[in-house]
PDB file of N, CA and C in Angstrom:
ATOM      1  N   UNK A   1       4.470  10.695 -22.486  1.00  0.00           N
ATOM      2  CA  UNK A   1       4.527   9.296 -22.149  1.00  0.00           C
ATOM      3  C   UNK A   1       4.866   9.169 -20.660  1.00  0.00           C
ATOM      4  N   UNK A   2       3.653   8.834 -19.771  1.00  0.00           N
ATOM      5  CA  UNK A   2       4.541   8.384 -18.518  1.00  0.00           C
ATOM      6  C   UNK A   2       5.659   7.339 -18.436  1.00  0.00           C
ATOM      7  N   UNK A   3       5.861   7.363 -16.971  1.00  0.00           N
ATOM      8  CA  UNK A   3       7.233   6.371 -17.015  1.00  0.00           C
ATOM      9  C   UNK A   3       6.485   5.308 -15.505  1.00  0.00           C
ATOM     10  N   UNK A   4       6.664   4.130 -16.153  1.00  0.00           N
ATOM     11  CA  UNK A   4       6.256   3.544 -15.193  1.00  0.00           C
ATOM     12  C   UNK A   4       7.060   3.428 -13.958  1.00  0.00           C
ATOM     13  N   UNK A   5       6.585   2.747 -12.720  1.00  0.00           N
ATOM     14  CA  UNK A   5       7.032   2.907 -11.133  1.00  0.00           C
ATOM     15  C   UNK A   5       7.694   1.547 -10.914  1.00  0.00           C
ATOM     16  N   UNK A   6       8.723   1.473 -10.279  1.00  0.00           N
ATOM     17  CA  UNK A   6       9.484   0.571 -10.121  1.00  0.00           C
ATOM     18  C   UNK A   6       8.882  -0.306  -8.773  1.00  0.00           C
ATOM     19  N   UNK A   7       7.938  -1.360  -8.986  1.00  0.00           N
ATOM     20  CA  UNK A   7       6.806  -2.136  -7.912  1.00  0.00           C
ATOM     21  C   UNK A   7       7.651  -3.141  -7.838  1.00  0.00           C
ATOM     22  N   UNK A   8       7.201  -3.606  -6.644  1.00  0.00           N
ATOM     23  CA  UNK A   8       8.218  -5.269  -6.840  1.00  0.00           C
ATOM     24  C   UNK A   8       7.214  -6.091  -7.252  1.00  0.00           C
ATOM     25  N   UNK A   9       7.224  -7.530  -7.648  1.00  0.00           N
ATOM     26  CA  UNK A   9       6.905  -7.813  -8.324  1.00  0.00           C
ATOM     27  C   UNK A   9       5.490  -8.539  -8.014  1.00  0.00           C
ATOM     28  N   UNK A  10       4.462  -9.147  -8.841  1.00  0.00           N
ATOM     29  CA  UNK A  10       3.468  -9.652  -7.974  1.00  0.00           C
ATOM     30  C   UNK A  10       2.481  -9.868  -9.486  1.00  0.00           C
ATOM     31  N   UNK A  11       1.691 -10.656  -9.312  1.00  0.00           N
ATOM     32  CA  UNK A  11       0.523 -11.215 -10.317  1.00  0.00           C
ATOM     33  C   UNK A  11       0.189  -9.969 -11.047  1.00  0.00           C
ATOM     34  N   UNK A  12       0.248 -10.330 -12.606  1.00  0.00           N
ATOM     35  CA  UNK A  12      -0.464  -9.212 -13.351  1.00  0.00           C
ATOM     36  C   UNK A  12      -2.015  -9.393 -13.328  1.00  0.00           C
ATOM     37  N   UNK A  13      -2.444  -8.019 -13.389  1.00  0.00           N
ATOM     38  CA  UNK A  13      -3.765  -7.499 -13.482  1.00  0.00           C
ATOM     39  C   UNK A  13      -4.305  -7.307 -14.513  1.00  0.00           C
ATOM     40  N   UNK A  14      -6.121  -7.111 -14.513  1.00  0.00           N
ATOM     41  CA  UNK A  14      -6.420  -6.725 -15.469  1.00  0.00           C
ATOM     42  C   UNK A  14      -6.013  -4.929 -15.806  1.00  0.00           C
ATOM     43  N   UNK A  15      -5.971  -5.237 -16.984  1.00  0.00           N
ATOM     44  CA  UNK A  15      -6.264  -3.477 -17.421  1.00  0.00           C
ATOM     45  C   UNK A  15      -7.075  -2.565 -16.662  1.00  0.00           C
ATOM     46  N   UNK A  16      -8.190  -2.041 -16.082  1.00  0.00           N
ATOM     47  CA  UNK A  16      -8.936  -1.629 -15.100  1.00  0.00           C
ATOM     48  C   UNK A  16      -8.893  -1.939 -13.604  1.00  0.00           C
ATOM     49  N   UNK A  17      -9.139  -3.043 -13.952  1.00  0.00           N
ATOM     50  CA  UNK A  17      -9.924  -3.602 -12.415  1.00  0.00           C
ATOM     51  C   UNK A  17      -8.974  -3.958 -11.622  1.00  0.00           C
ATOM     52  N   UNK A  18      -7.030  -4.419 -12.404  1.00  0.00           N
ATOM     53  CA  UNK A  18      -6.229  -4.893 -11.450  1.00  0.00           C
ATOM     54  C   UNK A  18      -6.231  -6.196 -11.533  1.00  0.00           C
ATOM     55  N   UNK A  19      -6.110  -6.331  -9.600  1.00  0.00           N
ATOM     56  CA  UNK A  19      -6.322  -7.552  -9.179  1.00  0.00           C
ATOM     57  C   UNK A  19      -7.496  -8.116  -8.511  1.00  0.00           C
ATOM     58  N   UNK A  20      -8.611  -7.195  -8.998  1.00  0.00           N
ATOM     59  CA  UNK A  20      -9.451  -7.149  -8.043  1.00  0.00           C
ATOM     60  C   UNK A  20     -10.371  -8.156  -8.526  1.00  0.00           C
ATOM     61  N   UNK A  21      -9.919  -8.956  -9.497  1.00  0.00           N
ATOM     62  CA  UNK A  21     -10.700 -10.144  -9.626  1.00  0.00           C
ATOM     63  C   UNK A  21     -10.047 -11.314  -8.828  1.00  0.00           C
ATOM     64  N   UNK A  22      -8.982 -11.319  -8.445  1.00  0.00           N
ATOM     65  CA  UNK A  22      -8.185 -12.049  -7.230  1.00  0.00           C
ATOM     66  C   UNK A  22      -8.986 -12.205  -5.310  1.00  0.00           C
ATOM     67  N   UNK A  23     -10.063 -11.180  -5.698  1.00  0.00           N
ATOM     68  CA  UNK A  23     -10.527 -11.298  -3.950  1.00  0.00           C
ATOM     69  C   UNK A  23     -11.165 -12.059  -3.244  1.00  0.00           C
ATOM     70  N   UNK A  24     -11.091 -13.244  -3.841  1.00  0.00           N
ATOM     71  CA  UNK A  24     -11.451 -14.122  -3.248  1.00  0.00           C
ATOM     72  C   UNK A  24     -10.587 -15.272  -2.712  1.00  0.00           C
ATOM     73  N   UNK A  25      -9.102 -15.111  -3.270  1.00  0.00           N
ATOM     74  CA  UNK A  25      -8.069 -15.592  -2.495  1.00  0.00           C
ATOM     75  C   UNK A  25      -7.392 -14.934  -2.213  1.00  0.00           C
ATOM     76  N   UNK A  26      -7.672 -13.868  -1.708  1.00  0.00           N
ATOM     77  CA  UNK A  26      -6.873 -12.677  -0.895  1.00  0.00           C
ATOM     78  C   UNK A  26      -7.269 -13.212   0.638  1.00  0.00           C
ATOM     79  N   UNK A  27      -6.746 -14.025   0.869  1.00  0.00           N
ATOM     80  CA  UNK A  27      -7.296 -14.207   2.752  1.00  0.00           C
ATOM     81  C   UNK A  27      -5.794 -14.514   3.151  1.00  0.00           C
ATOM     82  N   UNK A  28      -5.895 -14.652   4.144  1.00  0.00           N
ATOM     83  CA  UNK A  28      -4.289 -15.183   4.510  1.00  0.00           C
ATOM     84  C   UNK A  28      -3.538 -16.147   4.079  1.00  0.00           C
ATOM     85  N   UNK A  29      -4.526 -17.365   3.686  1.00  0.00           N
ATOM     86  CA  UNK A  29      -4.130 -18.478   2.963  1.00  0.00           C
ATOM     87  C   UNK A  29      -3.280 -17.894   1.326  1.00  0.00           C
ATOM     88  N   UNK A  30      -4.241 -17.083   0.500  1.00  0.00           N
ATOM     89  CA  UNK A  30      -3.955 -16.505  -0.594  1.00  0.00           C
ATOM     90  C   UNK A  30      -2.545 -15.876  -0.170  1.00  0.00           C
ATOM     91  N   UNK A  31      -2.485 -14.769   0.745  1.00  0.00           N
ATOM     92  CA  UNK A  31      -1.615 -13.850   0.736  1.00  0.00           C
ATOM     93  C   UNK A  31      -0.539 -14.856   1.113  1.00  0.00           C
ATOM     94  N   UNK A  32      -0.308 -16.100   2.004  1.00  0.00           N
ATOM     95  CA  UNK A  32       0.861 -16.537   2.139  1.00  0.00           C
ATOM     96  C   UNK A  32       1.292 -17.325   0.612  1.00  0.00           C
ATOM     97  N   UNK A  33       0.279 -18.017  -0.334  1.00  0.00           N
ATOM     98  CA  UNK A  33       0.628 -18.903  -1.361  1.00  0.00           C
ATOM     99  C   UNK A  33       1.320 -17.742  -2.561  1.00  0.00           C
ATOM    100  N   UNK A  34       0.736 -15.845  -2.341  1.00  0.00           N
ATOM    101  CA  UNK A  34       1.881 -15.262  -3.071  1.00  0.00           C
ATOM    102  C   UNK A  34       3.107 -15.191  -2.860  1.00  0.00           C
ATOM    103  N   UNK A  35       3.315 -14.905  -1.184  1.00  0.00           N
ATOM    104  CA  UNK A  35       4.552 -14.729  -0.780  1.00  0.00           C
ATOM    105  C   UNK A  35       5.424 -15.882  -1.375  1.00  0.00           C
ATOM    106  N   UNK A  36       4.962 -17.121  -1.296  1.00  0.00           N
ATOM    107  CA  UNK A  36       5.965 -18.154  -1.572  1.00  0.00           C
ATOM    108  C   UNK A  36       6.452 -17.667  -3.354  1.00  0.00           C
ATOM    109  N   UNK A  37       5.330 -17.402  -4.267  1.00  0.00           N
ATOM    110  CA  UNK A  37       5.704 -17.282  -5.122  1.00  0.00           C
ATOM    111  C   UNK A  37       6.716 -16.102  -5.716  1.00  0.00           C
ATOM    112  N   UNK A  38       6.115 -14.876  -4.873  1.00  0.00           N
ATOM    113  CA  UNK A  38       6.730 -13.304  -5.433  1.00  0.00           C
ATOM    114  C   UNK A  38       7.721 -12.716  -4.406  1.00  0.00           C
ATOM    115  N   UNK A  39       8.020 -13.683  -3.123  1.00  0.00           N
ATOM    116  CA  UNK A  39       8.773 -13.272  -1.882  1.00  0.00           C
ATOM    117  C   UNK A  39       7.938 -12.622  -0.998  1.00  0.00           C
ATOM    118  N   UNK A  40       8.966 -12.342  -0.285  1.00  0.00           N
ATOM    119  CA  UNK A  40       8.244 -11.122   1.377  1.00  0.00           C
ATOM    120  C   UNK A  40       7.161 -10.041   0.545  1.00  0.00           C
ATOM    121  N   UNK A  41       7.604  -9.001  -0.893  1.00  0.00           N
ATOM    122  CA  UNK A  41       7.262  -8.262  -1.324  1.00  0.00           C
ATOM    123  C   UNK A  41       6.033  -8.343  -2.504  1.00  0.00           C
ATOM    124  N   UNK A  42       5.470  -7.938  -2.128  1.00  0.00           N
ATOM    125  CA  UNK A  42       4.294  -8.120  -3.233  1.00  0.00           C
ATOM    126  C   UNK A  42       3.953  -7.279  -3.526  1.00  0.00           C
ATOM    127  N   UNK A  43       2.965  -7.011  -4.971  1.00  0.00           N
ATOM    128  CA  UNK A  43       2.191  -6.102  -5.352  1.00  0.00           C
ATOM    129  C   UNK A  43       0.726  -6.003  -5.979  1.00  0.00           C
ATOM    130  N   UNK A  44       0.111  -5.912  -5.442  1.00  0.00           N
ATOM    131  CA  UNK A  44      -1.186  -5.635  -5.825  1.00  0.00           C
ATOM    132  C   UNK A  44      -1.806  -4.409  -6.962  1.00  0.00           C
ATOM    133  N   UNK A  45      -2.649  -4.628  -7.844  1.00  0.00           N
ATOM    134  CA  UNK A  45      -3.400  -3.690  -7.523  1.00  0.00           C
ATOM    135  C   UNK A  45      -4.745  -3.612  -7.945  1.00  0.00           C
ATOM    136  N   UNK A  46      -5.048  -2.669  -7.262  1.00  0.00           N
ATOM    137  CA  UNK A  46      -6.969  -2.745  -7.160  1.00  0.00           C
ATOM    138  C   UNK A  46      -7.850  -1.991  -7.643  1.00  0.00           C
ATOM    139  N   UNK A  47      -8.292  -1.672  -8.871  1.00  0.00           N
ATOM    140  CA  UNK A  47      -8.628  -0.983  -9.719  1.00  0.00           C
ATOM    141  C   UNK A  47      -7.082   0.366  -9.976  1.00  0.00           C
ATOM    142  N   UNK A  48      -7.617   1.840  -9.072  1.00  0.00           N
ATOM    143  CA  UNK A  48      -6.530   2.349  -9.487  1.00  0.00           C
ATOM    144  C   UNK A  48      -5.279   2.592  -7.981  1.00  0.00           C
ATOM    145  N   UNK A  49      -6.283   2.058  -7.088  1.00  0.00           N
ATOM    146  CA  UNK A  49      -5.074   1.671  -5.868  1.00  0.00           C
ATOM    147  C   UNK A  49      -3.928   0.946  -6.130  1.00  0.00           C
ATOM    148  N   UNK A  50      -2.363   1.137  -5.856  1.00  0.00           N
ATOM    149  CA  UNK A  50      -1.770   0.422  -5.845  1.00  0.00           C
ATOM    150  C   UNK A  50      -1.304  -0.394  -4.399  1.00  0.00           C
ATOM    151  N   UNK A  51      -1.337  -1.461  -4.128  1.00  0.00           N
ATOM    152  CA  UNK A  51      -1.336  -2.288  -2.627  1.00  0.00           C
ATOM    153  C   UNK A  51       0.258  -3.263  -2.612  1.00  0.00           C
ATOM    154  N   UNK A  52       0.556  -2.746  -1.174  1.00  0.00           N
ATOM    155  CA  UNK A  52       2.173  -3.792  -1.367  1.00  0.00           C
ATOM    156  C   UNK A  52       2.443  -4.589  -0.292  1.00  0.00           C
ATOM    157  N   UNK A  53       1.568  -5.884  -0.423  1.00  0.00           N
ATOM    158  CA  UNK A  53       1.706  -6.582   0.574  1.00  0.00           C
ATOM    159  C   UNK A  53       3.304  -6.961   1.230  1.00  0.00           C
ATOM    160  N   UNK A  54       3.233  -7.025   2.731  1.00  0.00           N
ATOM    161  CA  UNK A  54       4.583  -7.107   3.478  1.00  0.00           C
ATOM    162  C   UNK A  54       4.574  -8.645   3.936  1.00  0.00           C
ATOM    163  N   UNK A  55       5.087  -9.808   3.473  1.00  0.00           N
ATOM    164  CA  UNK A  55       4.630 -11.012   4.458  1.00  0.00           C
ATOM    165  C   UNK A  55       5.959 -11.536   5.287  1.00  0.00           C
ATOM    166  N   UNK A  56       7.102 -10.536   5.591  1.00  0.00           N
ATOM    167  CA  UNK A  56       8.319 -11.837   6.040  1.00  0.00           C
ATOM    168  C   UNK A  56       8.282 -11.143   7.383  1.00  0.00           C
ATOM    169  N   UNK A  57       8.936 -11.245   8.684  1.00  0.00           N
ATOM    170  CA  UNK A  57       8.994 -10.381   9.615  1.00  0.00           C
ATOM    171  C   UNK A  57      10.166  -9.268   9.081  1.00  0.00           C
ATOM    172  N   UNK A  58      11.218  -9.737   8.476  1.00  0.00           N
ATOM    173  CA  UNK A  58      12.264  -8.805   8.317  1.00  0.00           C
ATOM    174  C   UNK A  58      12.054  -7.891   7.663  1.00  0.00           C
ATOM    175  N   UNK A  59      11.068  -8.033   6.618  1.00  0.00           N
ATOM    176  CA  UNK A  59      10.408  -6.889   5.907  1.00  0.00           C
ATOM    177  C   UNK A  59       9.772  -6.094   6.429  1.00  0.00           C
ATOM    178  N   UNK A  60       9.259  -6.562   7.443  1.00  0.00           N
ATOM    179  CA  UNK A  60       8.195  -5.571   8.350  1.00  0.00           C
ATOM    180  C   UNK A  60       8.671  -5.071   9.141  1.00  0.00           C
ATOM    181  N   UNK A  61       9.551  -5.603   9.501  1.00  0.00           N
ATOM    182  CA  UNK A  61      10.919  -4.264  10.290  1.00  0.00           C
ATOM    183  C   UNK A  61      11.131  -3.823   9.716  1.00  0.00           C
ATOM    184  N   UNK A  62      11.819  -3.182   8.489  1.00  0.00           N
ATOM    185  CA  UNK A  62      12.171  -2.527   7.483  1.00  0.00           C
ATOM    186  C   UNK A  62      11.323  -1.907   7.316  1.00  0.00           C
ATOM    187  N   UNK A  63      10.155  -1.999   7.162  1.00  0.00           N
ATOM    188  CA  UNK A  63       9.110  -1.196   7.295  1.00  0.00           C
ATOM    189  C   UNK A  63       8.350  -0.386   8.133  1.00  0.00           C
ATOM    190  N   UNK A  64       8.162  -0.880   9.017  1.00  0.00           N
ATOM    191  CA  UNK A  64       8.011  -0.568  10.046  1.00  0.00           C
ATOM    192  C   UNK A  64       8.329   0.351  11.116  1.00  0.00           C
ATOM    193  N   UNK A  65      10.137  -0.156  11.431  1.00  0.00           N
ATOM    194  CA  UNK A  65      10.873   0.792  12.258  1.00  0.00           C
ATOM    195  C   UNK A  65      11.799   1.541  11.643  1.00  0.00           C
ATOM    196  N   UNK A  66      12.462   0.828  10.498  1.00  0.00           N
ATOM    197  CA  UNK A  66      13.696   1.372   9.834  1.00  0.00           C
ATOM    198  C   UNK A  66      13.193   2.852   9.012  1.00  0.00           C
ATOM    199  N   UNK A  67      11.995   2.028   7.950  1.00  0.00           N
ATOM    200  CA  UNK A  67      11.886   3.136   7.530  1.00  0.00           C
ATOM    201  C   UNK A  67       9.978   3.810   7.774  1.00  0.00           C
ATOM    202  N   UNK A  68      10.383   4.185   9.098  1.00  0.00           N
ATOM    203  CA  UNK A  68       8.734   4.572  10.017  1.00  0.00           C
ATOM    204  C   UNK A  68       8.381   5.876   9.531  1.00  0.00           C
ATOM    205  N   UNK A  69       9.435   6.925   9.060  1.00  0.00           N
ATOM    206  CA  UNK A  69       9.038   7.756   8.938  1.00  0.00           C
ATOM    207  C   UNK A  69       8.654   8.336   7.485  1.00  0.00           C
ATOM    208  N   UNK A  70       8.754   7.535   6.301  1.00  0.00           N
ATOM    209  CA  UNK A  70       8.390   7.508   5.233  1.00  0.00           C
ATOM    210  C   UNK A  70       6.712   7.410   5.194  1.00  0.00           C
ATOM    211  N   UNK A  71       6.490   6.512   6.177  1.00  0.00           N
ATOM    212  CA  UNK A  71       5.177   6.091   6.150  1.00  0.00           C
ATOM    213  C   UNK A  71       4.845   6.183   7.078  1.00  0.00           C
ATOM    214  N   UNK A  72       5.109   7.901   8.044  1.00  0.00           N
ATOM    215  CA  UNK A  72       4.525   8.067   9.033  1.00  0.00           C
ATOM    216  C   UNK A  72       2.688   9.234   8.952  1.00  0.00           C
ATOM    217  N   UNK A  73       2.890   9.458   7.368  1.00  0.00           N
ATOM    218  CA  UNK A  73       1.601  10.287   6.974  1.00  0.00           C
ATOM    219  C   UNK A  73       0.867   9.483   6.663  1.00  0.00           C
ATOM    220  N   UNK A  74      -0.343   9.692   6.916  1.00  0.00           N
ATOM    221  CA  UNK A  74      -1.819   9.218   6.099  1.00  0.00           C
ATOM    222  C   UNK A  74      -2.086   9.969   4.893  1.00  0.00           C
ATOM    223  N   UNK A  75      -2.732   8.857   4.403  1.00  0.00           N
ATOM    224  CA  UNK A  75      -3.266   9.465   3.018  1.00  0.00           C
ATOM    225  C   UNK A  75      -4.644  10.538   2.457  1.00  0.00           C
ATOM    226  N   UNK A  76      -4.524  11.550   2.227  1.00  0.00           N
ATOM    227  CA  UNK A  76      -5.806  12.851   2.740  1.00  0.00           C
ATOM    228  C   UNK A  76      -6.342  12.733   1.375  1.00  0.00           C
ATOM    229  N   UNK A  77      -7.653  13.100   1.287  1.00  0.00           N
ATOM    230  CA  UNK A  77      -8.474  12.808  -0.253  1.00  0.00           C
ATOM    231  C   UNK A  77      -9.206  14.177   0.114  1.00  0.00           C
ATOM    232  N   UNK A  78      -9.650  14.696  -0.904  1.00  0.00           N
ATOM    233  CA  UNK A  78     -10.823  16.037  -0.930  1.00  0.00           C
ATOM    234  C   UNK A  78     -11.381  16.518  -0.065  1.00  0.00           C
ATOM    235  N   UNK A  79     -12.257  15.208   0.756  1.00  0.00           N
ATOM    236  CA  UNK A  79     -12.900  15.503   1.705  1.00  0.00           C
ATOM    237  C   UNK A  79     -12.249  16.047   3.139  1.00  0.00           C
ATOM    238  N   UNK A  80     -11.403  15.310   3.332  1.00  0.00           N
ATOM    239  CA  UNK A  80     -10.769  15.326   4.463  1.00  0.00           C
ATOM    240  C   UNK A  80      -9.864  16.479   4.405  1.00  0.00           C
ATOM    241  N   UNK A  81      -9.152  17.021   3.312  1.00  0.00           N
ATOM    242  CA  UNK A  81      -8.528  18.037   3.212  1.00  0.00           C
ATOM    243  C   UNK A  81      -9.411  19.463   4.147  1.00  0.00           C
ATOM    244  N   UNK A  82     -10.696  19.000   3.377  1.00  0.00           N
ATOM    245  CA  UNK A  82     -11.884  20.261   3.548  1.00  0.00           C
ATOM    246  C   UNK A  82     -12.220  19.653   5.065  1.00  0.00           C
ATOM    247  N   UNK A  83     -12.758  19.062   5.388  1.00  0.00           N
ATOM    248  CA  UNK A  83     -13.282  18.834   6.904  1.00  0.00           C
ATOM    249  C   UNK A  83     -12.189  18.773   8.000  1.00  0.00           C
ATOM    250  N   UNK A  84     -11.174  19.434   7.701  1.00  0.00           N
ATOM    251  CA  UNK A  84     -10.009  19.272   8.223  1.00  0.00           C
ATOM    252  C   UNK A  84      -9.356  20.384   8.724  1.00  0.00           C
ATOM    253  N   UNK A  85      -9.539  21.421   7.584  1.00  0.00           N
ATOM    254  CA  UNK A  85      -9.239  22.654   7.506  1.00  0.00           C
ATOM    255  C   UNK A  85      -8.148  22.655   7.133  1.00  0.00           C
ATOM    256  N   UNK A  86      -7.676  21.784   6.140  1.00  0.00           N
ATOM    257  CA  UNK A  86      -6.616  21.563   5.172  1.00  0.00           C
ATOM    258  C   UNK A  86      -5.828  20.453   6.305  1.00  0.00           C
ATOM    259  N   UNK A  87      -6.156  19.198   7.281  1.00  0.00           N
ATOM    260  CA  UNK A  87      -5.431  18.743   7.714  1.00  0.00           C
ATOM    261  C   UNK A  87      -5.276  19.063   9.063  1.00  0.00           C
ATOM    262  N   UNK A  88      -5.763  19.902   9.377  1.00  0.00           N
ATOM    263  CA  UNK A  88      -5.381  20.955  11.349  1.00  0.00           C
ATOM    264  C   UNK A  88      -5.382  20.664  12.042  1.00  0.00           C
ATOM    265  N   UNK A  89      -5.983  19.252  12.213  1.00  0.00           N
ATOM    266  CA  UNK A  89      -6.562  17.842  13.093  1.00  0.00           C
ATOM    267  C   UNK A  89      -5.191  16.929  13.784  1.00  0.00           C
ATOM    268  N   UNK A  90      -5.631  16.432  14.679  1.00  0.00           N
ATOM    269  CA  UNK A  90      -4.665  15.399  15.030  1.00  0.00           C
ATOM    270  C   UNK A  90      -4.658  14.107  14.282  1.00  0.00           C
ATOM    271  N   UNK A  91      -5.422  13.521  13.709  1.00  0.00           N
ATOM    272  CA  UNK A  91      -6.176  12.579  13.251  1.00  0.00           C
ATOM    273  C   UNK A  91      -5.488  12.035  11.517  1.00  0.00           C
ATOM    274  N   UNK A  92      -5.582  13.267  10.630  1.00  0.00           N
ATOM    275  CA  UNK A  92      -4.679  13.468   9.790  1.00  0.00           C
ATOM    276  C   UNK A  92      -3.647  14.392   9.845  1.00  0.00           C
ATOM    277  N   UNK A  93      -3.245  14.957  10.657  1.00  0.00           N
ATOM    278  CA  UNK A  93      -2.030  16.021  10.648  1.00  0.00           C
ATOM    279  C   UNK A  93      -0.715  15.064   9.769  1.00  0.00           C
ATOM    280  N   UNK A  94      -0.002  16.124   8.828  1.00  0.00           N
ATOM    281  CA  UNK A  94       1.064  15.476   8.867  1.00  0.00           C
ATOM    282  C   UNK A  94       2.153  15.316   9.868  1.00  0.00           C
ATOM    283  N   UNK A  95       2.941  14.106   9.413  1.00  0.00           N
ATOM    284  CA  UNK A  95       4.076  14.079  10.588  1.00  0.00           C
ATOM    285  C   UNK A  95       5.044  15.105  10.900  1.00  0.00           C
ATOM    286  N   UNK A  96       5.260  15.118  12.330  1.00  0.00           N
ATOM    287  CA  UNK A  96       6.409  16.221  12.500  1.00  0.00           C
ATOM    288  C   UNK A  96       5.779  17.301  13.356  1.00  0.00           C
ATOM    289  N   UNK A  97       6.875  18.850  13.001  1.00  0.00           N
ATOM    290  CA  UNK A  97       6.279  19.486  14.018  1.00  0.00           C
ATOM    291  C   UNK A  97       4.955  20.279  13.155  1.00  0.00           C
ATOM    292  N   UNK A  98       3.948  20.739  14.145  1.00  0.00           N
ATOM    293  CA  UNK A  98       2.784  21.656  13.439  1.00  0.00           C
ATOM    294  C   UNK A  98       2.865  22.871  13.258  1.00  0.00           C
TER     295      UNK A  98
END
């Protein structure tokens, strides 16, 4: 049995697809009328992407600078692993030293 992930909170999805029947008020207008509803923190998700919208400034400091180095890697998929030479690149390198 997995264990589900502790998301903050945000419009339920379909079973598959998410929220991805939502994309058509995903524009800024949309993204500010969630914030009012779900706060600074939101959650998306988009088929099997999970997305966490940031809308307050203080959040985005927090994000941003506070905690920069959590989310100082990119995200590497198959390809890029391989055209990469597992990553060797500046482009995707992980953070830190090489």
């Amino acid at each position: 049995m997995r264990k589900k992930l502790p998301y903050p909170p945000g419009p339920r999805g379909y079973p598959i697809i998410g929220n991805m029947g939502m994309m058509d008020q995903l524009t800024h207008h949309g993204l500010a009328r969630l914030s009012r509803q779900y706060g600074g923190l939101c959650h998306l998700q988009m088929g099997g992407l999970h997305v966490v919208v940031v809308s307050t400034p203080e959040i985005a400091r927090e994000v941003l600078q506070v905690q920069d180095i959590v989310f100082a890697n990119r995200p590497a998929n198959v390809a890029i692993v391989y055209l990469t030479y597992d990553r060797a690149d500046m482009a995707f390198a992980n953070y830190g030293s090489f």
